[in-house]
N, C-alpha and C. Protein backbone atom coordinates (compact mmCIF):
# COMPACT_ATOMS: atom_id res chain seq x y z
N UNK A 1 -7.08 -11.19 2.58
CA UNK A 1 -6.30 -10.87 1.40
C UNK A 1 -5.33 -12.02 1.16
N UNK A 2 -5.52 -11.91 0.07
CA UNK A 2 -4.30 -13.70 -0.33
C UNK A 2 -3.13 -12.81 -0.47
N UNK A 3 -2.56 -11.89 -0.90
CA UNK A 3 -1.44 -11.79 -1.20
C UNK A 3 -0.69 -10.97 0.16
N UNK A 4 0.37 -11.52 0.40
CA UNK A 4 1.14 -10.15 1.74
C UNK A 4 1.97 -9.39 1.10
N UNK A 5 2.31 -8.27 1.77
CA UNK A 5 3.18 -7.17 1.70
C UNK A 5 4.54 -7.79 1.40
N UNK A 6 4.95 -9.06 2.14
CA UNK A 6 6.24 -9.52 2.71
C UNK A 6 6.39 -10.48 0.91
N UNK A 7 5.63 -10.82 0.26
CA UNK A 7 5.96 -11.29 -1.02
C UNK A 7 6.23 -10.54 -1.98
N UNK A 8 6.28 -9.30 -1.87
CA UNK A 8 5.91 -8.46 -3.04
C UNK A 8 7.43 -8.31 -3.20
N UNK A 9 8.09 -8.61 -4.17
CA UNK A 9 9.32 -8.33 -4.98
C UNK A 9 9.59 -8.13 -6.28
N UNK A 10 8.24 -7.86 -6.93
CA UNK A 10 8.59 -7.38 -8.07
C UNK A 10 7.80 -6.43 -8.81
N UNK A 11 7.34 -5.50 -9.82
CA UNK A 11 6.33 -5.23 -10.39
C UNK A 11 5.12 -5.74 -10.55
N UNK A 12 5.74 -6.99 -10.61
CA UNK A 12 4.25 -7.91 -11.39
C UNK A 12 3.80 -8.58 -9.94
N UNK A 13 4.28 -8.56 -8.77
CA UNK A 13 3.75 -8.77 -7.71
C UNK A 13 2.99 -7.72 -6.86
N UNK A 14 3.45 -6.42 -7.00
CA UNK A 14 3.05 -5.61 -6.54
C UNK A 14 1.17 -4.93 -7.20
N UNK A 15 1.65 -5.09 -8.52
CA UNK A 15 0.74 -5.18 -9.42
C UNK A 15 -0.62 -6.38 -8.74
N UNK A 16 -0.40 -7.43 -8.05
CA UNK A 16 -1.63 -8.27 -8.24
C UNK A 16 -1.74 -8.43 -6.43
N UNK A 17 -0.78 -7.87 -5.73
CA UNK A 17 -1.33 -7.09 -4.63
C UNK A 17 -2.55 -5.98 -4.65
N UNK A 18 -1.97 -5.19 -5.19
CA UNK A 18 -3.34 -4.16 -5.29
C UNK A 18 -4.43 -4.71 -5.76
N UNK A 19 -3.96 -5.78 -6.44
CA UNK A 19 -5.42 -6.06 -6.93
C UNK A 19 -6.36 -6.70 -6.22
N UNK A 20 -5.40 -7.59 -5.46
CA UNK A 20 -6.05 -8.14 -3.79
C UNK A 20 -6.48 -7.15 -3.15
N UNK A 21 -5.73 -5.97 -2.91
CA UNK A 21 -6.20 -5.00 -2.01
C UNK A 21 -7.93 -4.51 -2.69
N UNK A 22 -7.93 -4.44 -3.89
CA UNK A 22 -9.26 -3.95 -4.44
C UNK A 22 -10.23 -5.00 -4.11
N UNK A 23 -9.88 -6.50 -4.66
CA UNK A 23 -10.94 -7.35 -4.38
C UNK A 23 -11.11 -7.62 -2.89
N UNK A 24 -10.56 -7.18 -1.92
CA UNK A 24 -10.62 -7.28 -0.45
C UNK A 24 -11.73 -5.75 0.09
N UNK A 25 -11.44 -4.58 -0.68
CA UNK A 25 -12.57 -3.49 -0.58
C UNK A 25 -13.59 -3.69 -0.92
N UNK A 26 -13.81 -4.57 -2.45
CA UNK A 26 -15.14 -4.66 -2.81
C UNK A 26 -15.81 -6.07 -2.11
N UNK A 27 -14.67 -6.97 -1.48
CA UNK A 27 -15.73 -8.12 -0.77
C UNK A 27 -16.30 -7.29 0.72
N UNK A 28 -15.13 -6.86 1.15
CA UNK A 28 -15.31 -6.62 2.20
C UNK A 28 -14.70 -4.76 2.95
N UNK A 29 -15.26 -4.16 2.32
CA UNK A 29 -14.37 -3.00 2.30
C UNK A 29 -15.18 -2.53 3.32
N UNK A 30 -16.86 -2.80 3.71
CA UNK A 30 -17.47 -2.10 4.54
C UNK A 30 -16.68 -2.19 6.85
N UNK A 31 -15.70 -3.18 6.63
CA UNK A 31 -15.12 -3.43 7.94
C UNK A 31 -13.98 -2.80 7.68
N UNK A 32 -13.14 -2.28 6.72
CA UNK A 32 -12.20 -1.59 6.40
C UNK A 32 -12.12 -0.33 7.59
N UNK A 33 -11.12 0.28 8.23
CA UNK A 33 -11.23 1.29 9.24
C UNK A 33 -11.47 2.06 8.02
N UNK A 34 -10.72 2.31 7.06
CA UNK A 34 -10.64 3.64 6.15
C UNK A 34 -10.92 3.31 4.92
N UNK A 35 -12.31 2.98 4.49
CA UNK A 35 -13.10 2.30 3.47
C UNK A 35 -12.95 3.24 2.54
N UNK A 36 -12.87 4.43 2.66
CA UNK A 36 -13.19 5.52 1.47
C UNK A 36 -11.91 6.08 1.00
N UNK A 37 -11.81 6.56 -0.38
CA UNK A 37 -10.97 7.08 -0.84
C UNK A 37 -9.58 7.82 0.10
N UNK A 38 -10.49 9.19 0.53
CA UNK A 38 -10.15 9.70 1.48
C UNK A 38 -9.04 9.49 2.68
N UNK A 39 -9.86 8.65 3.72
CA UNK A 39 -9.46 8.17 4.45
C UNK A 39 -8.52 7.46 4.30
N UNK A 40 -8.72 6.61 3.19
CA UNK A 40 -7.46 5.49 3.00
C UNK A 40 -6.06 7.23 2.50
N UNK A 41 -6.18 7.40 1.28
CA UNK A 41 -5.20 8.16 1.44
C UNK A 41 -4.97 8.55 2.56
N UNK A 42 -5.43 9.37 3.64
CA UNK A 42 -4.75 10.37 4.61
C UNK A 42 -3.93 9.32 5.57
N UNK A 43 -4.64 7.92 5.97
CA UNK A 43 -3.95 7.05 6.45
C UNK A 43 -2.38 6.42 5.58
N UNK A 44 -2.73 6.36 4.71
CA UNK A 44 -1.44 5.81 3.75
C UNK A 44 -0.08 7.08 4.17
N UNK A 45 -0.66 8.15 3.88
CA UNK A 45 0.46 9.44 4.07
C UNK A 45 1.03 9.26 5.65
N UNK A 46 -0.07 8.91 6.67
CA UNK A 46 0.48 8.56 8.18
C UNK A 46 1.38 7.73 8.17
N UNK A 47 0.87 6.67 7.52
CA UNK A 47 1.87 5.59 7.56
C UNK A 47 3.37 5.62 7.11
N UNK A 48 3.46 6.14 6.11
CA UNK A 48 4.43 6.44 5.34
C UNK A 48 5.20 7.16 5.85
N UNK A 49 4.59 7.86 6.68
CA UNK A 49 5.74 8.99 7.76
C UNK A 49 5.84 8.52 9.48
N UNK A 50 5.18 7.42 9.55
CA UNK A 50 5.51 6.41 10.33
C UNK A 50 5.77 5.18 10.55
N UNK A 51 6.42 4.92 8.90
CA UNK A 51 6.98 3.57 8.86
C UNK A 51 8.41 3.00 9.56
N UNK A 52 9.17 3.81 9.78
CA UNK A 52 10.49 3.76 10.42
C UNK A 52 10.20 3.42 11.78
N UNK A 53 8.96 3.58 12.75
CA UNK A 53 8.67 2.85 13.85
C UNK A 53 7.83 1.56 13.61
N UNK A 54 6.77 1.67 12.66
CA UNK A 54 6.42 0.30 12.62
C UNK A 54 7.72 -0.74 12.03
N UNK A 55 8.84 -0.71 11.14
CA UNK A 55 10.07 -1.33 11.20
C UNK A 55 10.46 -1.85 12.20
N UNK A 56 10.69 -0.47 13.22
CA UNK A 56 11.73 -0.99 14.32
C UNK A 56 10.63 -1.55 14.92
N UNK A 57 9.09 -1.78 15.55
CA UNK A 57 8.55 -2.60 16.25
C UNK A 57 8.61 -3.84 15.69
N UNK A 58 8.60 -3.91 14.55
CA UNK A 58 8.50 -5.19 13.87
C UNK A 58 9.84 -6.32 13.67
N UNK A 59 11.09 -5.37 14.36
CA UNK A 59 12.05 -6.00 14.40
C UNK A 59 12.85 -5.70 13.16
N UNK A 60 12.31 -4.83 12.19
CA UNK A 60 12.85 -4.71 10.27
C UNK A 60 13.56 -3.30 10.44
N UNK A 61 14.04 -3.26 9.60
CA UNK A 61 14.88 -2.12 9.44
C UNK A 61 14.14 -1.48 8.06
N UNK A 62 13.94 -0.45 7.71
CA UNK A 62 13.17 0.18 6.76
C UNK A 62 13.98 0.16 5.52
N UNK A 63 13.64 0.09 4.46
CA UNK A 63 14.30 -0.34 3.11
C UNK A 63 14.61 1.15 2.72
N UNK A 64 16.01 1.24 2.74
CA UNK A 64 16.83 2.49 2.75
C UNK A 64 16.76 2.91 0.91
N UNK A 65 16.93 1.53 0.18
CA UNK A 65 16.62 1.85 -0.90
C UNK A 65 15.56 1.53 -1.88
N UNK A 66 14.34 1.78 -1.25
CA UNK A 66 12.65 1.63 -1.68
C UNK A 66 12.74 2.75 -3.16
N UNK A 67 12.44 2.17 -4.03
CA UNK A 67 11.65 3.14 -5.00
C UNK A 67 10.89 3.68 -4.69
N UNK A 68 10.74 5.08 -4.14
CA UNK A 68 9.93 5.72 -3.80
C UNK A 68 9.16 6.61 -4.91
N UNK A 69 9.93 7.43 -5.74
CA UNK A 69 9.31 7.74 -6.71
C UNK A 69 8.53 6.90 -7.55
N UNK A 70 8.96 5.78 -7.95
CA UNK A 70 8.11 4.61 -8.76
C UNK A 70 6.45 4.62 -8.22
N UNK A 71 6.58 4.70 -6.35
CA UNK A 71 5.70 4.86 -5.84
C UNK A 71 4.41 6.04 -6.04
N UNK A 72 5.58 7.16 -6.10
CA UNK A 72 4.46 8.38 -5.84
C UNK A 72 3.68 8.53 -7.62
N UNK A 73 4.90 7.76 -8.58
CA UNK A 73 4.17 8.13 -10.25
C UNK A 73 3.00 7.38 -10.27
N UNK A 74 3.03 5.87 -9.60
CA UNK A 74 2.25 4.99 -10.05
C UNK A 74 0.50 5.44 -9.17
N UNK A 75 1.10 6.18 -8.05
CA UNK A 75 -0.63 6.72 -7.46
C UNK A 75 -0.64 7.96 -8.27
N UNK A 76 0.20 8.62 -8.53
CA UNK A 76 -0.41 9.90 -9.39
C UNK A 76 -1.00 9.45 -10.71
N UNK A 77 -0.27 8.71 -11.29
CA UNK A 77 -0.95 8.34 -12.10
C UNK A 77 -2.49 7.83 -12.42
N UNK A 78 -2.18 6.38 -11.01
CA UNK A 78 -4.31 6.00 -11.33
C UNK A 78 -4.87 7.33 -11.10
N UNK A 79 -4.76 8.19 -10.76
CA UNK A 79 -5.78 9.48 -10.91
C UNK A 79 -6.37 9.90 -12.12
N UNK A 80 -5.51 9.10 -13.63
CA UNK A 80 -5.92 9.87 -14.75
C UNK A 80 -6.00 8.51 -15.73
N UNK A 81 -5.18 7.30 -15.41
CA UNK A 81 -5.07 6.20 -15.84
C UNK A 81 -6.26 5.41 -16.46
N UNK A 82 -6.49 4.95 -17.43
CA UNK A 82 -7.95 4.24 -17.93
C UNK A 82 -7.51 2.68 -18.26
């Protein structure tokens, strides 16, 4: 994936992350642990409720003030999005 997590500071970055993340499923999504819809969600929800230890392993402190809602509209949304 060309783009990291650690660049993403804005909309329009976050925006062409995912899009890496898509063109990284369709080059190579079959080595993906959690290739499928599914899976990727149920992992994303793990994560998300175990990000405060991957932080502290990582030495980071968890971003106290993350847009989180921005988060949860923008996946509810691609569900209906064209």
């Amino acid at each position: 994936m060309s783009t990291s997590p650690d660049h993403v500071n804005s909309r329009t970055d976050l925006a062409a992350f995912v899009r890496a993340l898509h063109r990284s499923h369709t080059e190579e999504g079959r080595v993906w642990e959690n290739a499928d819809l599914a899976s990727f969600l149920e992992a994303l929800a793990a994560w998300i409720d175990d990000a405060d230890g991957w932080y502290s392993n990582a030495g980071r402190h968890l971003p106290a003030n993350g847009d989180w809602n921005f988060v949860a509209r923008a996946l509810q949304a691609a569900t209906i999005y064209e």
